[in-house]
N, C-alpha and C. Protein backbone atom coordinates (compact mmCIF):
# COMPACT_ATOMS: atom_id res chain seq x y z
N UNK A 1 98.33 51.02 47.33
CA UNK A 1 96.94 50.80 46.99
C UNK A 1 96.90 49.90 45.76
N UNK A 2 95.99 48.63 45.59
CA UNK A 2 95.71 48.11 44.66
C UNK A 2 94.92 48.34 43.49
N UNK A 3 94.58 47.40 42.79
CA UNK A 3 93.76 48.40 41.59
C UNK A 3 92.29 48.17 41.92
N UNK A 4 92.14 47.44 42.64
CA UNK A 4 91.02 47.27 43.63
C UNK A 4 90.77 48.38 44.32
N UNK A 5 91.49 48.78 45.38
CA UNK A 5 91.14 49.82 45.98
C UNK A 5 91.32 50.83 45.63
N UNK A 6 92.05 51.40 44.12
CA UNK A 6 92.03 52.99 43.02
C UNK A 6 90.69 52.97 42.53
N UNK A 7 90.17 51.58 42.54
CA UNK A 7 89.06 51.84 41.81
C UNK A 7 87.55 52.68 42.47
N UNK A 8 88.24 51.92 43.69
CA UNK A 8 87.32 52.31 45.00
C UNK A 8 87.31 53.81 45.51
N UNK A 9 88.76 54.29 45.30
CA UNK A 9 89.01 55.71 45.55
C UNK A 9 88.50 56.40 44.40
N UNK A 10 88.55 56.41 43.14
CA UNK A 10 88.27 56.68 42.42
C UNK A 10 86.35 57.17 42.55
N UNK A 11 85.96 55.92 42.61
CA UNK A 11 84.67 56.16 42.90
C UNK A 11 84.23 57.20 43.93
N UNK A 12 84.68 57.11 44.97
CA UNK A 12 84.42 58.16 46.35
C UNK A 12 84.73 59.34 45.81
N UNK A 13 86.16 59.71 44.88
CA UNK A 13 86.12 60.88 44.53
C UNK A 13 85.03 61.33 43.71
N UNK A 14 84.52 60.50 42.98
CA UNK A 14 83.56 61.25 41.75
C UNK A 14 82.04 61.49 42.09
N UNK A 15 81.87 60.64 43.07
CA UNK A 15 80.65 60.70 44.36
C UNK A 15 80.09 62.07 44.80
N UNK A 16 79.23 62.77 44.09
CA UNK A 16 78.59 64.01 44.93
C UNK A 16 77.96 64.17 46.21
N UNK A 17 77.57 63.00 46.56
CA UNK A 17 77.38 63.05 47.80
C UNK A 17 78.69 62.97 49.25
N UNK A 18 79.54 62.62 48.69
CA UNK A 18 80.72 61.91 49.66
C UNK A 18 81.55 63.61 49.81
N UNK A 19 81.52 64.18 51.00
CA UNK A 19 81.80 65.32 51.44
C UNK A 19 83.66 65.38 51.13
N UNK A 20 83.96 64.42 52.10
CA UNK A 20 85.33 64.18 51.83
C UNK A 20 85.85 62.70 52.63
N UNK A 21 86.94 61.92 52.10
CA UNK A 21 87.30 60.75 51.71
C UNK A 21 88.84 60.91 52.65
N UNK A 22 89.02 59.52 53.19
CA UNK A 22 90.69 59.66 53.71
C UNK A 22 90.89 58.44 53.12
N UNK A 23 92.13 57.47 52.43
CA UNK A 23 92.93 56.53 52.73
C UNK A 23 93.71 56.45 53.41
N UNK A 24 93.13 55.44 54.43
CA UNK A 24 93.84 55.33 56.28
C UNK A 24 95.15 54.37 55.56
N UNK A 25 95.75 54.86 56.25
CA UNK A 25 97.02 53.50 55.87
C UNK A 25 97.74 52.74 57.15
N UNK A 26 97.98 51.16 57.23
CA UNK A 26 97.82 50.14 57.73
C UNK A 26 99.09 50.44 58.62
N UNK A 27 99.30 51.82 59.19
CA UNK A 27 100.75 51.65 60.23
C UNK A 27 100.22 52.06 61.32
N UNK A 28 101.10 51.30 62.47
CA UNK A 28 100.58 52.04 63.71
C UNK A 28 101.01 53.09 64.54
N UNK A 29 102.28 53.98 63.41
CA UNK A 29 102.49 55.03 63.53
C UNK A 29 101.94 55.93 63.69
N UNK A 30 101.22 55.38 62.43
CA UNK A 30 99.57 56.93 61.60
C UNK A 30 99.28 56.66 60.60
N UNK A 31 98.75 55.48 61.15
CA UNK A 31 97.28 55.25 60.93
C UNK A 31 96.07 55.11 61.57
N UNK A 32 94.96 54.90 61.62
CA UNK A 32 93.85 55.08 62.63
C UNK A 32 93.51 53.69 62.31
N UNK A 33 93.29 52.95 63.66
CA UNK A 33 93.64 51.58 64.07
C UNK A 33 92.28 51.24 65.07
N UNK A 34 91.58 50.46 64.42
CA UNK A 34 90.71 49.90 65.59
C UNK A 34 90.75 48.77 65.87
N UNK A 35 90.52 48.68 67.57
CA UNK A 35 90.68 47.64 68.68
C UNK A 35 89.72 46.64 68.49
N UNK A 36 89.49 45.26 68.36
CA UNK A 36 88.46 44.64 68.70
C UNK A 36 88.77 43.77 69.62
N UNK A 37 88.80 42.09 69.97
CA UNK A 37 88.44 41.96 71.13
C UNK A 37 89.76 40.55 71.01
N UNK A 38 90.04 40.50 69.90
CA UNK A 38 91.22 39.80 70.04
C UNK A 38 92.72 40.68 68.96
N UNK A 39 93.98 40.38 69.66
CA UNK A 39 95.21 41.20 69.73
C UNK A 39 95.60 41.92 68.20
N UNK A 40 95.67 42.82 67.96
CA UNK A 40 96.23 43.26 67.04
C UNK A 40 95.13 44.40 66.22
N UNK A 41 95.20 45.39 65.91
CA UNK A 41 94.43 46.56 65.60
C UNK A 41 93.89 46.34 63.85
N UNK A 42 92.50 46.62 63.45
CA UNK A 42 92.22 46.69 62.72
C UNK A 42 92.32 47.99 62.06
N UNK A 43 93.36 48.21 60.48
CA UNK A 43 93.79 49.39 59.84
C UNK A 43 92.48 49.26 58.45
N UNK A 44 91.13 49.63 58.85
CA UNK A 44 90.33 50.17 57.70
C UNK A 44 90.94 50.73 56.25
N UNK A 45 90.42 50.48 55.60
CA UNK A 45 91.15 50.83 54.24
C UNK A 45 90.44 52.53 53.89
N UNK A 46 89.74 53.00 54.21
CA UNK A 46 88.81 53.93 53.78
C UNK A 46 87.88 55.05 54.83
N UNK A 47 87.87 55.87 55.09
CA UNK A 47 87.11 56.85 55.81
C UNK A 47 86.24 57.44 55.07
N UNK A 48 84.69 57.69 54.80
CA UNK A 48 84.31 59.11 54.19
C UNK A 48 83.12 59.01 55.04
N UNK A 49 82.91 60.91 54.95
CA UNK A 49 81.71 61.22 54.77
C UNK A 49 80.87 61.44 54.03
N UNK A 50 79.41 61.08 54.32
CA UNK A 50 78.21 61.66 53.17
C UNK A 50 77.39 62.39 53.68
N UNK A 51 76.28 62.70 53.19
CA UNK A 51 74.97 63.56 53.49
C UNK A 51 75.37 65.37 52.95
N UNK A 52 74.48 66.06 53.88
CA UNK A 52 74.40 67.20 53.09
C UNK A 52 74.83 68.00 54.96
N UNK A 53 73.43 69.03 55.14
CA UNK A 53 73.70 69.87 56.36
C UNK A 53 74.17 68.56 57.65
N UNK A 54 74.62 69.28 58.69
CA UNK A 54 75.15 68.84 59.84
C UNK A 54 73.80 68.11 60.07
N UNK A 55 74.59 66.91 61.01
CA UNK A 55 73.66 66.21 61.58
C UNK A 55 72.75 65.11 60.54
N UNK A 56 72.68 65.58 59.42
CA UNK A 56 72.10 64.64 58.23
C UNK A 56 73.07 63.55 57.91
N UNK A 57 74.09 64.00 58.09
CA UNK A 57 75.20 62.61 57.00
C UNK A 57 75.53 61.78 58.00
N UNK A 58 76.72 61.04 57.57
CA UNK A 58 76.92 59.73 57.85
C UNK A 58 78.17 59.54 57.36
N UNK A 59 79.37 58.78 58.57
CA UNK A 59 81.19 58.76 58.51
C UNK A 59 80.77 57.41 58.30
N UNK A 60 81.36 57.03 57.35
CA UNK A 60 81.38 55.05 57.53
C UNK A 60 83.30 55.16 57.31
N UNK A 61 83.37 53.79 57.60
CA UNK A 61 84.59 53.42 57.96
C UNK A 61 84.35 51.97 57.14
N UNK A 62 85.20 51.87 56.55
CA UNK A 62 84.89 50.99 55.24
C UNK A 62 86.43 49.93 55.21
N UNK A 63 86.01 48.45 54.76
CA UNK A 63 87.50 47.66 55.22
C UNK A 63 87.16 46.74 53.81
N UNK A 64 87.53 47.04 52.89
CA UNK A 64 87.80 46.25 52.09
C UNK A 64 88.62 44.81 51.71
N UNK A 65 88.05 43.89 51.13
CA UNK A 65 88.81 42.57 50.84
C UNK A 65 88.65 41.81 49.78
N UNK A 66 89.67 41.53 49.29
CA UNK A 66 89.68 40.89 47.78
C UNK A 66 88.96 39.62 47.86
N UNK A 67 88.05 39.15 46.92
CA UNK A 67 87.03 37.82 47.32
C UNK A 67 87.83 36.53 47.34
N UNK A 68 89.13 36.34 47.39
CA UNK A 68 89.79 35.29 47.68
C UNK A 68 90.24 35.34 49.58
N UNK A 69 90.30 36.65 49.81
CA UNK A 69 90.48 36.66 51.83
C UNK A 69 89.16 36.36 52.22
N UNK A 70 87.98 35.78 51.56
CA UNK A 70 87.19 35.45 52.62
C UNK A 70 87.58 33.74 53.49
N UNK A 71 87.50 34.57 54.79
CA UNK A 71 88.62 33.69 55.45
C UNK A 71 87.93 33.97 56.81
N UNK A 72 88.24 33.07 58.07
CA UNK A 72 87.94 33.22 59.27
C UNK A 72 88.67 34.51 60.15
N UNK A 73 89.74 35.27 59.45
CA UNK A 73 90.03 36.86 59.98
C UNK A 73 89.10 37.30 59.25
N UNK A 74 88.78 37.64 57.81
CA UNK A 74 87.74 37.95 57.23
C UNK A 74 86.22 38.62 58.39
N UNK A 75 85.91 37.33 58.53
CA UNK A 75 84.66 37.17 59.61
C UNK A 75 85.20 37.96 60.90
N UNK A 76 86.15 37.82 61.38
CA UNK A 76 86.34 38.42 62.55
C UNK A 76 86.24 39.82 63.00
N UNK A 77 86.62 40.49 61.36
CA UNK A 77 86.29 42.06 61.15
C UNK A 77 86.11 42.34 61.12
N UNK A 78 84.62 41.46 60.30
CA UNK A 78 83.16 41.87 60.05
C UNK A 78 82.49 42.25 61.38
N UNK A 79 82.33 41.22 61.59
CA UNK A 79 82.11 41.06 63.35
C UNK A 79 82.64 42.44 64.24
N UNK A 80 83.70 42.52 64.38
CA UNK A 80 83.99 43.64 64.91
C UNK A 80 83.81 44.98 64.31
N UNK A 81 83.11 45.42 63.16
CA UNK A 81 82.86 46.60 62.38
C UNK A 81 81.47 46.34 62.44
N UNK A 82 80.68 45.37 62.41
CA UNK A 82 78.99 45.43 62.80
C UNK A 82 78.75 45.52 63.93
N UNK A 83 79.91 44.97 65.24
CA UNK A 83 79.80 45.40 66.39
C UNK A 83 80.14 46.90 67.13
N UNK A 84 81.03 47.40 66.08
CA UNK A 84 80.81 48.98 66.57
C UNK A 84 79.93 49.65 65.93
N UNK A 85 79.39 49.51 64.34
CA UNK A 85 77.93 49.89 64.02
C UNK A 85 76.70 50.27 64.87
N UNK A 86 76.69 49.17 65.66
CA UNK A 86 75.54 48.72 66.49
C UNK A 86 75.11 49.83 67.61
N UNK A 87 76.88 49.92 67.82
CA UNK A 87 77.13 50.20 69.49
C UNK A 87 77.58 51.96 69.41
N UNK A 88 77.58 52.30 68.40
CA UNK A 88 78.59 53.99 68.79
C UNK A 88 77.38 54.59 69.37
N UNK A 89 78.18 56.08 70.00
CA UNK A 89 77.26 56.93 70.57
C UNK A 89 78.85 57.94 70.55
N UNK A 90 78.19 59.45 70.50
CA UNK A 90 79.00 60.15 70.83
C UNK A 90 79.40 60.62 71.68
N UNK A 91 80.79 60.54 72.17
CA UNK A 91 81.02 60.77 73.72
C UNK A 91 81.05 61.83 74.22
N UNK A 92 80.11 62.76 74.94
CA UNK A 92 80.28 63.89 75.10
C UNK A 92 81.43 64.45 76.03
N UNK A 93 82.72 63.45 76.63
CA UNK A 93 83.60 63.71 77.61
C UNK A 93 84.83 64.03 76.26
N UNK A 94 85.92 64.98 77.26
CA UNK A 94 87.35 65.14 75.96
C UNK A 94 87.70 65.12 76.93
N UNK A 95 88.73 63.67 76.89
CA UNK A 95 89.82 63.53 77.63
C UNK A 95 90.72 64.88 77.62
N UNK A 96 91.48 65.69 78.55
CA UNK A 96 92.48 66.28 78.46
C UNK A 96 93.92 66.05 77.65
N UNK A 97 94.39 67.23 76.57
CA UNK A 97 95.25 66.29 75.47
C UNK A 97 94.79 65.82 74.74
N UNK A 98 93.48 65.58 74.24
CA UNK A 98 93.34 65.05 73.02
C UNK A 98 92.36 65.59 72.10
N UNK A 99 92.47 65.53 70.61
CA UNK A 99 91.54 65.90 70.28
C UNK A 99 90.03 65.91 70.49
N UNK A 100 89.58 67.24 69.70
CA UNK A 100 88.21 67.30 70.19
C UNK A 100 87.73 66.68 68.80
N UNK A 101 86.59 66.48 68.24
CA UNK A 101 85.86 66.53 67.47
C UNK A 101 84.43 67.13 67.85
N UNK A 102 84.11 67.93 67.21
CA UNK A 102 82.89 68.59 67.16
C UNK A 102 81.33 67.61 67.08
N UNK A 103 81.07 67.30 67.48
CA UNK A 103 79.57 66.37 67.97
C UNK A 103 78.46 67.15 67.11
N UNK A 104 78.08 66.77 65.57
CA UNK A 104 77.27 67.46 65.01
C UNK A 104 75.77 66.85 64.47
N UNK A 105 76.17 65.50 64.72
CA UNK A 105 75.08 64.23 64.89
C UNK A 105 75.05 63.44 63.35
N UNK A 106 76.17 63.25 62.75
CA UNK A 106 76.42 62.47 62.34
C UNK A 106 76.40 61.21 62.88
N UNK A 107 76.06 59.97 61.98
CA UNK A 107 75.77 58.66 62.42
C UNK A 107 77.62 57.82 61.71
N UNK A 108 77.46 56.83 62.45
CA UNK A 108 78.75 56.55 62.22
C UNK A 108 78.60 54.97 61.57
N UNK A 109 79.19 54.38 60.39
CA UNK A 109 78.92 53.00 60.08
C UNK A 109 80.03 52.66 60.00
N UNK A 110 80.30 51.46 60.33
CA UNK A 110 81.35 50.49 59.90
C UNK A 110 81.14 49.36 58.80
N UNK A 111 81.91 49.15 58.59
CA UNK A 111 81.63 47.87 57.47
C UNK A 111 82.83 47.19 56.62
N UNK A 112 82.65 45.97 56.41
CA UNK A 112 83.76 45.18 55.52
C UNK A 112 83.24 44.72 54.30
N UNK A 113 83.63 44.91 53.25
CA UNK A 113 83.19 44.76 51.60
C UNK A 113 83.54 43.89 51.01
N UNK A 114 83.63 42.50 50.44
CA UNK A 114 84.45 42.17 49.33
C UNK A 114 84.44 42.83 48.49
N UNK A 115 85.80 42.89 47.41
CA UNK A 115 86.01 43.52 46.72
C UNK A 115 84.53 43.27 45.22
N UNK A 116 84.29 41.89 45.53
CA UNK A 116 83.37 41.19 44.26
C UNK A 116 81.44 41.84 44.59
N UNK A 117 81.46 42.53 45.83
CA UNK A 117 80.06 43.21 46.30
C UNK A 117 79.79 44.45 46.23
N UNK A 118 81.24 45.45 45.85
CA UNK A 118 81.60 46.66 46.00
C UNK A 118 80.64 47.44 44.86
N UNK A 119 80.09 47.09 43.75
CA UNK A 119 79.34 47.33 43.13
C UNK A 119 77.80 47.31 43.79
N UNK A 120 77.53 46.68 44.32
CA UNK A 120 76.03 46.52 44.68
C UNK A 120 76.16 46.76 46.72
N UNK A 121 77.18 47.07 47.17
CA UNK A 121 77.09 48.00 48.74
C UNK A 121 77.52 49.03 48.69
N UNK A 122 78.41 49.13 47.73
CA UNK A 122 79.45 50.90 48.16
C UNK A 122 77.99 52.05 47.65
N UNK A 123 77.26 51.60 46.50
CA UNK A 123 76.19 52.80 46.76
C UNK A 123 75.65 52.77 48.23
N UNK A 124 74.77 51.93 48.70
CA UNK A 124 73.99 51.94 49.95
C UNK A 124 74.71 52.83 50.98
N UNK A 125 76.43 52.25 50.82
CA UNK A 125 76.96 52.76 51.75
C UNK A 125 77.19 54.84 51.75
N UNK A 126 76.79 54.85 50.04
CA UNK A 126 77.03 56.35 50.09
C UNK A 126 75.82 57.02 50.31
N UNK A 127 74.55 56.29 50.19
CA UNK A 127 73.71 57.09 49.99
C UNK A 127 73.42 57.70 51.46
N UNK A 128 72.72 59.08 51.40
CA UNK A 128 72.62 59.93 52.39
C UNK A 128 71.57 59.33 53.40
């Protein structure tokens, strides 16, 4: 983790609203990896939740980038994290073998940050 992104953890921890926080890490061992529409898996830097009772909060999935990667992968991420924004729904099917997650109506966001905006989105992104 950079001092960019301690700073970022840092913040989520001290966050009263933010239930609880993961740093996903970038392997495709184990880490949690999303697909978009060209080859190679996007490794999010960040998981949390916010809000209060079930069904009120909100999981964002958060991809941070230092303001020198704004770059045409940059855009591509974006793109693909506003395109699952748009699009989730919860699946009420469980494949056999795999985890369940409990369907409590949480809303789900995605999103990519520069590191130089993280001041003026990471609230929006926490608030309930």
């Amino acid at each position: 983790m950079n001092g960019e992104e301690q700073n970022v953890a840092v913040h989520l921890d001290g966050d009263g609203t933010v239930k609880w926080w993961h740093r996903n890490v970038a392997k495709a061992s184990y880490g949690m990896g999303l697909q978009g529409w060209k080859r190679g898996r996007i490794y999010p830097d960040f998981i949390f939740a916010t809000g209060g009772n079930a069904g009120a909060g909100r999981i964002v999935v958060l991809e941070t980038k230092g303001d020198h990667l704004q770059n045409p992968d940059t855009d591509y991420k974006r793109d693909v994290l506003d395109f699952l924004t748009q699009n989730f729904s919860w699946d009420q099917a469980v494949p056999a073998g795999q985890l369940q997650i409990a369907m409590t109506g949480e809303t789900v966001e995605c999103a990519l940050v520069l590191m130089e905006d993280i001041p003026a989105k990471l609230p929006a992104l926490l608030a309930p």
